[in-house]
PDB file of N, CA and C in Angstrom:
ATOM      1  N   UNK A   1       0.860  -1.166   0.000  1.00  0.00           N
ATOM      2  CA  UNK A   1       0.000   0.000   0.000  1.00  0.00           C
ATOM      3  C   UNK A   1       0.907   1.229   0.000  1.00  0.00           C
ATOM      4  N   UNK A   2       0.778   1.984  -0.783  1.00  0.00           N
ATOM      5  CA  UNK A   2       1.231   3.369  -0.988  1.00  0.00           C
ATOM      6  C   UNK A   2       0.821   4.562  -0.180  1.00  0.00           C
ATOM      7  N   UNK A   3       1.808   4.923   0.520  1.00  0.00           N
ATOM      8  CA  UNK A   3       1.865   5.996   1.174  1.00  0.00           C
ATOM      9  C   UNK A   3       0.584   7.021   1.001  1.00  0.00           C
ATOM     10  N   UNK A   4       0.190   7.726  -0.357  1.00  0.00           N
ATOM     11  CA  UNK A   4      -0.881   8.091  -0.945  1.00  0.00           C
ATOM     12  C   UNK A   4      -2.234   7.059  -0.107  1.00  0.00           C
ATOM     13  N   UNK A   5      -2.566   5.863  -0.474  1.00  0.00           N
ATOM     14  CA  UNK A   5      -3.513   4.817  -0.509  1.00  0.00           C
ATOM     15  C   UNK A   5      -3.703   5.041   1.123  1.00  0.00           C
ATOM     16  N   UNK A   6      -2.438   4.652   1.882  1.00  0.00           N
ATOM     17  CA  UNK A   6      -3.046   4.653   3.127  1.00  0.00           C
ATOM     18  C   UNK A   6      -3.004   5.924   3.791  1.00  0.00           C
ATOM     19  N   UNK A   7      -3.033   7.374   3.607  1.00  0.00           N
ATOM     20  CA  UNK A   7      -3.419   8.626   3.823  1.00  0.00           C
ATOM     21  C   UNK A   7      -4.975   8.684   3.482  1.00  0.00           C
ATOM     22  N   UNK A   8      -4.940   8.049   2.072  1.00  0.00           N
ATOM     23  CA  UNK A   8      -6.604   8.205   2.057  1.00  0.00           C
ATOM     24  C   UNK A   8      -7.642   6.783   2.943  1.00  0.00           C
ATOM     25  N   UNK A   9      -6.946   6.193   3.128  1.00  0.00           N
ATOM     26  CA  UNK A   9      -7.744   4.985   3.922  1.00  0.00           C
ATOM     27  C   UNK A   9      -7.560   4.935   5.340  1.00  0.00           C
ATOM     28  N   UNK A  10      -6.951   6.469   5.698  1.00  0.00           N
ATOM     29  CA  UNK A  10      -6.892   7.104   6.968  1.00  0.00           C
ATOM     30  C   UNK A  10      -7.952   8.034   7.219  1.00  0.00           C
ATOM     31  N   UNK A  11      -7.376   8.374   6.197  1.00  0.00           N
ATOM     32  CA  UNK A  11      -9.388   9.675   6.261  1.00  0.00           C
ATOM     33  C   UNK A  11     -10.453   9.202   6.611  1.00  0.00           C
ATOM     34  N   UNK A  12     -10.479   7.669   5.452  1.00  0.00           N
ATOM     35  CA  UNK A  12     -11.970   7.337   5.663  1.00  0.00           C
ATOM     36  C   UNK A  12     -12.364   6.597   6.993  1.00  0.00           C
ATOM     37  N   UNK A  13     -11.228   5.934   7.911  1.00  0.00           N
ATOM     38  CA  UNK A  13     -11.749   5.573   8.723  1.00  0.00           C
ATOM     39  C   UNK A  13     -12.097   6.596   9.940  1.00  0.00           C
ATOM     40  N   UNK A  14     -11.236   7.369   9.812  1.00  0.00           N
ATOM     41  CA  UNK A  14     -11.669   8.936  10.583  1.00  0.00           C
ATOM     42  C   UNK A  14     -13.233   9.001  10.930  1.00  0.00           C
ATOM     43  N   UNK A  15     -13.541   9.575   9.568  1.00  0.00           N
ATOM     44  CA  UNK A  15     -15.239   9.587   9.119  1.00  0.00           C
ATOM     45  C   UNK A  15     -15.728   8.467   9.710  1.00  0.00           C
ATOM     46  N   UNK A  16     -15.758   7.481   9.656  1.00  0.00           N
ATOM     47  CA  UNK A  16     -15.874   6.262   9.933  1.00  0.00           C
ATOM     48  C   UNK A  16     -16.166   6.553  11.532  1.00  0.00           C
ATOM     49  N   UNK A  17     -14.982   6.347  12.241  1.00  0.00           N
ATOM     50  CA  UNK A  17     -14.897   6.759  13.565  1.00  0.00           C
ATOM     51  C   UNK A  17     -15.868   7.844  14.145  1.00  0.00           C
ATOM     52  N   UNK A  18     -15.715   8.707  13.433  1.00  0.00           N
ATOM     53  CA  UNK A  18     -16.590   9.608  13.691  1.00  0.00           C
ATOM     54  C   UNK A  18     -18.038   9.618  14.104  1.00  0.00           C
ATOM     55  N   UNK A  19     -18.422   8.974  12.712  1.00  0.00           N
ATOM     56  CA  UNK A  19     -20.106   8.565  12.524  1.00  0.00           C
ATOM     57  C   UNK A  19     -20.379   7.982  13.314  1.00  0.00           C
ATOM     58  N   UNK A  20     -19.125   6.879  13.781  1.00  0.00           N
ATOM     59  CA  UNK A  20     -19.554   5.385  14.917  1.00  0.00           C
ATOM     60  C   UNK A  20     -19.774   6.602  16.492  1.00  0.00           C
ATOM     61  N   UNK A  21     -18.827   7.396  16.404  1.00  0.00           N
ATOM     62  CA  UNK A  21     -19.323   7.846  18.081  1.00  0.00           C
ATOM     63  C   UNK A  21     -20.304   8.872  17.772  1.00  0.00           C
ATOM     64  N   UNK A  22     -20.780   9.802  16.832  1.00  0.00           N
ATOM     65  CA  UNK A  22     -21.672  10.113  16.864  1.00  0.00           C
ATOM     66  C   UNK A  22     -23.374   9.679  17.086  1.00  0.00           C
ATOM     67  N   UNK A  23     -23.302   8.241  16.389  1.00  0.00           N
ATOM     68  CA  UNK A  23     -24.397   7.149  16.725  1.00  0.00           C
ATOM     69  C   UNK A  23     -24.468   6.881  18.257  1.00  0.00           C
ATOM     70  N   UNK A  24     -23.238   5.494  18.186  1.00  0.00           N
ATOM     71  CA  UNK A  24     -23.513   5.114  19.510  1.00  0.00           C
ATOM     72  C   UNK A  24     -22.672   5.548  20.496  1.00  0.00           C
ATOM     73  N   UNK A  25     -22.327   6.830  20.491  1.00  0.00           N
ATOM     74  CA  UNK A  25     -21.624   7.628  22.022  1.00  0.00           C
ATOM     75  C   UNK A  25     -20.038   7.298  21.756  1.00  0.00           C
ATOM     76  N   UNK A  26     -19.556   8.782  22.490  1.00  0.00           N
ATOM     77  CA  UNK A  26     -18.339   8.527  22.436  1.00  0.00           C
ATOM     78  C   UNK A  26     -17.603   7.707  23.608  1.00  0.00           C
ATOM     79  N   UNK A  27     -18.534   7.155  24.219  1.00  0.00           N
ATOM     80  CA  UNK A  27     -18.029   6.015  25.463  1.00  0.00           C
ATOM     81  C   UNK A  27     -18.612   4.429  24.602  1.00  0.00           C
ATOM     82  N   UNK A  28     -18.907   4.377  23.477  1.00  0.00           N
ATOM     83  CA  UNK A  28     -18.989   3.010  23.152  1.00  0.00           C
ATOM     84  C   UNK A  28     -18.040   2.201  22.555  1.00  0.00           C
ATOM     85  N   UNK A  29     -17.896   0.945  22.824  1.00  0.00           N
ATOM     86  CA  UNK A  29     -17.121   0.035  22.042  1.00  0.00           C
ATOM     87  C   UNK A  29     -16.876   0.181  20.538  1.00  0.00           C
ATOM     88  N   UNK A  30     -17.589   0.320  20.191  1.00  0.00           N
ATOM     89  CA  UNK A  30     -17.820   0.661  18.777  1.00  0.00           C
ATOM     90  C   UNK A  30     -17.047   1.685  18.240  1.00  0.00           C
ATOM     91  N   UNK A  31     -17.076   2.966  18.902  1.00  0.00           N
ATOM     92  CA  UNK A  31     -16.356   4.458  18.967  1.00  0.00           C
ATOM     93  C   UNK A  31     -14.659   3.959  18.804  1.00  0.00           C
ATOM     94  N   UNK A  32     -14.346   3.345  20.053  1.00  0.00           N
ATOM     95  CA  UNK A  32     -13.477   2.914  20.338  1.00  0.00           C
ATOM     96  C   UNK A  32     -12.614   1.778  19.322  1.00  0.00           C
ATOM     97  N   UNK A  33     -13.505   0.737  19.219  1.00  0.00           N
ATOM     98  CA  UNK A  33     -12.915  -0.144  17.541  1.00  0.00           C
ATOM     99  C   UNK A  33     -12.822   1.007  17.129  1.00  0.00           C
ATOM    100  N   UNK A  34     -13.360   1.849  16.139  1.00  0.00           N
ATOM    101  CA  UNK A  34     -12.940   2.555  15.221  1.00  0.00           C
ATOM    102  C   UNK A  34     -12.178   3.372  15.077  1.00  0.00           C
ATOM    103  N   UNK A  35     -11.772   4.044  16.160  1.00  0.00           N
ATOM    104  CA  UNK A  35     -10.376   4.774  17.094  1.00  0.00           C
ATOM    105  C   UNK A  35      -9.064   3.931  16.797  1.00  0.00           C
ATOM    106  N   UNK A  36      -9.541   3.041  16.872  1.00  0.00           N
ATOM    107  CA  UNK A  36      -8.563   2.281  17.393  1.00  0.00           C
ATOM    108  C   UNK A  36      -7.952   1.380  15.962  1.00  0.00           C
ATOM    109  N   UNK A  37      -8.771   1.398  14.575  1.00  0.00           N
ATOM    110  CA  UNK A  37      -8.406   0.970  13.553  1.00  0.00           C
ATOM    111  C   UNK A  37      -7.249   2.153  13.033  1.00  0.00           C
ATOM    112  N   UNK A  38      -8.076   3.428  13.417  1.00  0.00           N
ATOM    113  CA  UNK A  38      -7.664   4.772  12.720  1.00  0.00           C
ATOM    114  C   UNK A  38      -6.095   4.875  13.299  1.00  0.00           C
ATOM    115  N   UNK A  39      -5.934   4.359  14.429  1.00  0.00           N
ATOM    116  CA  UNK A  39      -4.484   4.117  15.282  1.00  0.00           C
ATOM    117  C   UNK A  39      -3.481   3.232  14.509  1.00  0.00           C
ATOM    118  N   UNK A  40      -4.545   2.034  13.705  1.00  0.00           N
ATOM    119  CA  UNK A  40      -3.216   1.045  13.412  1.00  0.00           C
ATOM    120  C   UNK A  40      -2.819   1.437  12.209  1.00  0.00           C
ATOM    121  N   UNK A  41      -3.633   2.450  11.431  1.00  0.00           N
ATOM    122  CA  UNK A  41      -3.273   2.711  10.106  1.00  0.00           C
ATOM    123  C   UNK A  41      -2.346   3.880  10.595  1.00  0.00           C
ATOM    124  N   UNK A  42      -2.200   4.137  11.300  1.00  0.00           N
ATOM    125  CA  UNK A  42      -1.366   5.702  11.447  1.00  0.00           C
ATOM    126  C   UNK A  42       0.108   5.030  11.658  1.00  0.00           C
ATOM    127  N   UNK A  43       0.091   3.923  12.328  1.00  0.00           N
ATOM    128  CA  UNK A  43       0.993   2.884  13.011  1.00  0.00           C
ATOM    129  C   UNK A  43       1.666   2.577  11.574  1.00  0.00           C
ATOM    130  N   UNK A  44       1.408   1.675  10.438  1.00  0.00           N
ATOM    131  CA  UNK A  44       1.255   1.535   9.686  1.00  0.00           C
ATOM    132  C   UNK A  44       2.448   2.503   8.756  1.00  0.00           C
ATOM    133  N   UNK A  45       1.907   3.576   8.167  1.00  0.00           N
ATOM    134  CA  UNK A  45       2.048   4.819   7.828  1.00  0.00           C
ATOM    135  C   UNK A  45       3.415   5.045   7.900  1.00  0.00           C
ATOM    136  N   UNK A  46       3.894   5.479   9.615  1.00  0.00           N
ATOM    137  CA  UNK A  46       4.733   5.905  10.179  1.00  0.00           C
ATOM    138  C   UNK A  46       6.002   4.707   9.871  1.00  0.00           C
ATOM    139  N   UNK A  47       5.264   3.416  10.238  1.00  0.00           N
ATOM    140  CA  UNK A  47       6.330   2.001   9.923  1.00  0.00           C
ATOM    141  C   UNK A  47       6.892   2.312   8.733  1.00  0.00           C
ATOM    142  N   UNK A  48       6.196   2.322   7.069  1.00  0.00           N
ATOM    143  CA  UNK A  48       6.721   3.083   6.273  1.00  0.00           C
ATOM    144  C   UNK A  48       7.556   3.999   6.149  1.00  0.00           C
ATOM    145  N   UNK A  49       7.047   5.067   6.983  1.00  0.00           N
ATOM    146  CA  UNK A  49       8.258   6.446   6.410  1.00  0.00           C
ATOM    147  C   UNK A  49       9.201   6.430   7.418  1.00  0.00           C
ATOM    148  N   UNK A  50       9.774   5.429   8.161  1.00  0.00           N
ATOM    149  CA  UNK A  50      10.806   5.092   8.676  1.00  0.00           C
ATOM    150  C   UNK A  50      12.094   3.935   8.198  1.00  0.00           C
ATOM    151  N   UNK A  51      10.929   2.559   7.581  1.00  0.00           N
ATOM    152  CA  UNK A  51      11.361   2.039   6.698  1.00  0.00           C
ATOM    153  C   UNK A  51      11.942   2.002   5.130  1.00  0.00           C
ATOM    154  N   UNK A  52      13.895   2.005   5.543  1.00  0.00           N
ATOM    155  CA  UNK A  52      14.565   2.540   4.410  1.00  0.00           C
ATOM    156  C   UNK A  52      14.606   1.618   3.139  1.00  0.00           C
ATOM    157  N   UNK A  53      14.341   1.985   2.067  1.00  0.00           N
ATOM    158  CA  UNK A  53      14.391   1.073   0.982  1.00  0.00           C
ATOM    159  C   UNK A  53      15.532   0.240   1.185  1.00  0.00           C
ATOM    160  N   UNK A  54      15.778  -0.671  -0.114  1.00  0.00           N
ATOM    161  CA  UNK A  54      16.491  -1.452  -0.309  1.00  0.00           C
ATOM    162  C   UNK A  54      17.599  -0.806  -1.349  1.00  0.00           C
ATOM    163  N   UNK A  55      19.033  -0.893  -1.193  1.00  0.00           N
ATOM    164  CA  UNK A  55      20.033  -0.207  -1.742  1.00  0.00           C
ATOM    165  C   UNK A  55      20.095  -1.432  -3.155  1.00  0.00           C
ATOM    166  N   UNK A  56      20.735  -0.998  -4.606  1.00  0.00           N
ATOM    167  CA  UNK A  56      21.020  -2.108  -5.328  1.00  0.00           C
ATOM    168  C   UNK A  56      21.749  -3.487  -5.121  1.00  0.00           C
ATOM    169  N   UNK A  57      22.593  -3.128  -3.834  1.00  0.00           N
ATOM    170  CA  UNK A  57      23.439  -4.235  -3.729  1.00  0.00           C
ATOM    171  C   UNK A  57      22.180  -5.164  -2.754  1.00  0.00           C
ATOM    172  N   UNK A  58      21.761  -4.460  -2.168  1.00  0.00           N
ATOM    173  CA  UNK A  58      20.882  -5.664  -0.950  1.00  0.00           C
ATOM    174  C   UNK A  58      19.714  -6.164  -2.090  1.00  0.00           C
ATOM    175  N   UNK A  59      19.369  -5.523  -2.905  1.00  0.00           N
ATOM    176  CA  UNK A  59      18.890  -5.995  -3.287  1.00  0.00           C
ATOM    177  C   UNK A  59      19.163  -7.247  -4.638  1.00  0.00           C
ATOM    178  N   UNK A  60      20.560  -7.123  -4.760  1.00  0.00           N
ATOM    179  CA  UNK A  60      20.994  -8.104  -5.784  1.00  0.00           C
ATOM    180  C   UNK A  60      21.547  -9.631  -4.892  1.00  0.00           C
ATOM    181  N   UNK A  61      21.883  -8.868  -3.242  1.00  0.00           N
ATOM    182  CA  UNK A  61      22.206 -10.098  -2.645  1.00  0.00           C
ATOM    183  C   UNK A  61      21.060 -11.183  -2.089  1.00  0.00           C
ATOM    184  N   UNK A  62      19.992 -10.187  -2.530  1.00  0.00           N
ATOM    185  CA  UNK A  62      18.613 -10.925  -2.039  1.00  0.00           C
ATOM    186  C   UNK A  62      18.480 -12.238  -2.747  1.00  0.00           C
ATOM    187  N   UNK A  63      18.375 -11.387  -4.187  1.00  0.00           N
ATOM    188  CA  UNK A  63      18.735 -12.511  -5.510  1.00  0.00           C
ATOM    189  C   UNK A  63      19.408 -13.336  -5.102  1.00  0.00           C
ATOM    190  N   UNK A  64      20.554 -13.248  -5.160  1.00  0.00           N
ATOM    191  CA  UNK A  64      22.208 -14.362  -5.544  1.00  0.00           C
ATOM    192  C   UNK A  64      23.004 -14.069  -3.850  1.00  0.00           C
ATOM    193  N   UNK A  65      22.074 -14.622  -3.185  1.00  0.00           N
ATOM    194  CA  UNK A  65      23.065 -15.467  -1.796  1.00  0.00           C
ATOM    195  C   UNK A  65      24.104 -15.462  -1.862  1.00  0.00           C
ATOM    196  N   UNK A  66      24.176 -16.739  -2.800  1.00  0.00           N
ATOM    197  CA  UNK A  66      25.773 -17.189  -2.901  1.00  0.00           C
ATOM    198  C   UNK A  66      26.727 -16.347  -3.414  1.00  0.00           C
ATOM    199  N   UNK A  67      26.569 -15.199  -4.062  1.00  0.00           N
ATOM    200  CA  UNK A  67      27.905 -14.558  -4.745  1.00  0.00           C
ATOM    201  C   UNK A  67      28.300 -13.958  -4.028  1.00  0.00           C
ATOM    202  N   UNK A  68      29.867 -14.031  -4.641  1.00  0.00           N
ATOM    203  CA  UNK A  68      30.996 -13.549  -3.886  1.00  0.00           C
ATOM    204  C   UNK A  68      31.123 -11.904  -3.137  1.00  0.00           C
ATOM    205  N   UNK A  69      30.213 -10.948  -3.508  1.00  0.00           N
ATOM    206  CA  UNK A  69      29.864  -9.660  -3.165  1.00  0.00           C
ATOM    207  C   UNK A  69      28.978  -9.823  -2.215  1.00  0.00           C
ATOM    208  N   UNK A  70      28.230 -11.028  -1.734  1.00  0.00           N
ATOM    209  CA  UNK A  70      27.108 -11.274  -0.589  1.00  0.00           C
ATOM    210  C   UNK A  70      27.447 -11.723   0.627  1.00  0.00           C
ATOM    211  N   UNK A  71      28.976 -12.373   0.670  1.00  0.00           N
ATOM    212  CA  UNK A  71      29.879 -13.190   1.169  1.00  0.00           C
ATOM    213  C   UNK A  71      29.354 -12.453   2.796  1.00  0.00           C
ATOM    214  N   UNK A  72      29.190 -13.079   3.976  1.00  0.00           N
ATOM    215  CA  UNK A  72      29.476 -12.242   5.316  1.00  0.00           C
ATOM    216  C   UNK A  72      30.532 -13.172   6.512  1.00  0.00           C
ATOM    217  N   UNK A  73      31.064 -12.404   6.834  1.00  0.00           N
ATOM    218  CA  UNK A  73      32.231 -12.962   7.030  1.00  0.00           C
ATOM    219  C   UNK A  73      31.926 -12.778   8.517  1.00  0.00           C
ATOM    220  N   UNK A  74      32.357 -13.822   9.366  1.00  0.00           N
ATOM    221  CA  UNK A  74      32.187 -13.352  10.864  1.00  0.00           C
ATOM    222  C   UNK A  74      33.740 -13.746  11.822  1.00  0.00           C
ATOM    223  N   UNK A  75      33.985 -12.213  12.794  1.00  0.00           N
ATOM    224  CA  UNK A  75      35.124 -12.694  13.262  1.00  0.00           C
ATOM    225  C   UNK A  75      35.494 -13.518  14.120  1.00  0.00           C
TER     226      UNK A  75
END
């Protein structure tokens, strides 16, 4: 999911959230699930824009294990 995708599938559970405590109170379970979805997508999000891509080499050693440029040597 793209950065974009889950900004907008943050909004909507907002709204979402919203509507739910506007219905059934902002002391209901319900309120609260939906709080609480809007939390894991933010969670989410943040995991992303902390998480650094992959450089060409990690990503060629992903490929090819075995080659000699993947080698890890321990002392």
């Amino acid at each position: 999911m793209s950065n974009t995708d889950i900004q907008q599938k943050i909004e909507q559970e907002r709204e979402q959230a919203r509507q739910a405590c506007d219905v059934n109170g902002a002391n209901s379970g319900e309120c609260a699930a939906a709080w609480d979805a809007v939390e894991e997508l933010q969670a989410e999000a943040s995991h992303q824009r902390t998480t650094k891509p992959k450089n060409s080499l990690e990503k060629f050693c992903d490929d090819n294990p075995e080659a000699a440029e993947c080698r890890l040597y321990e002392d």
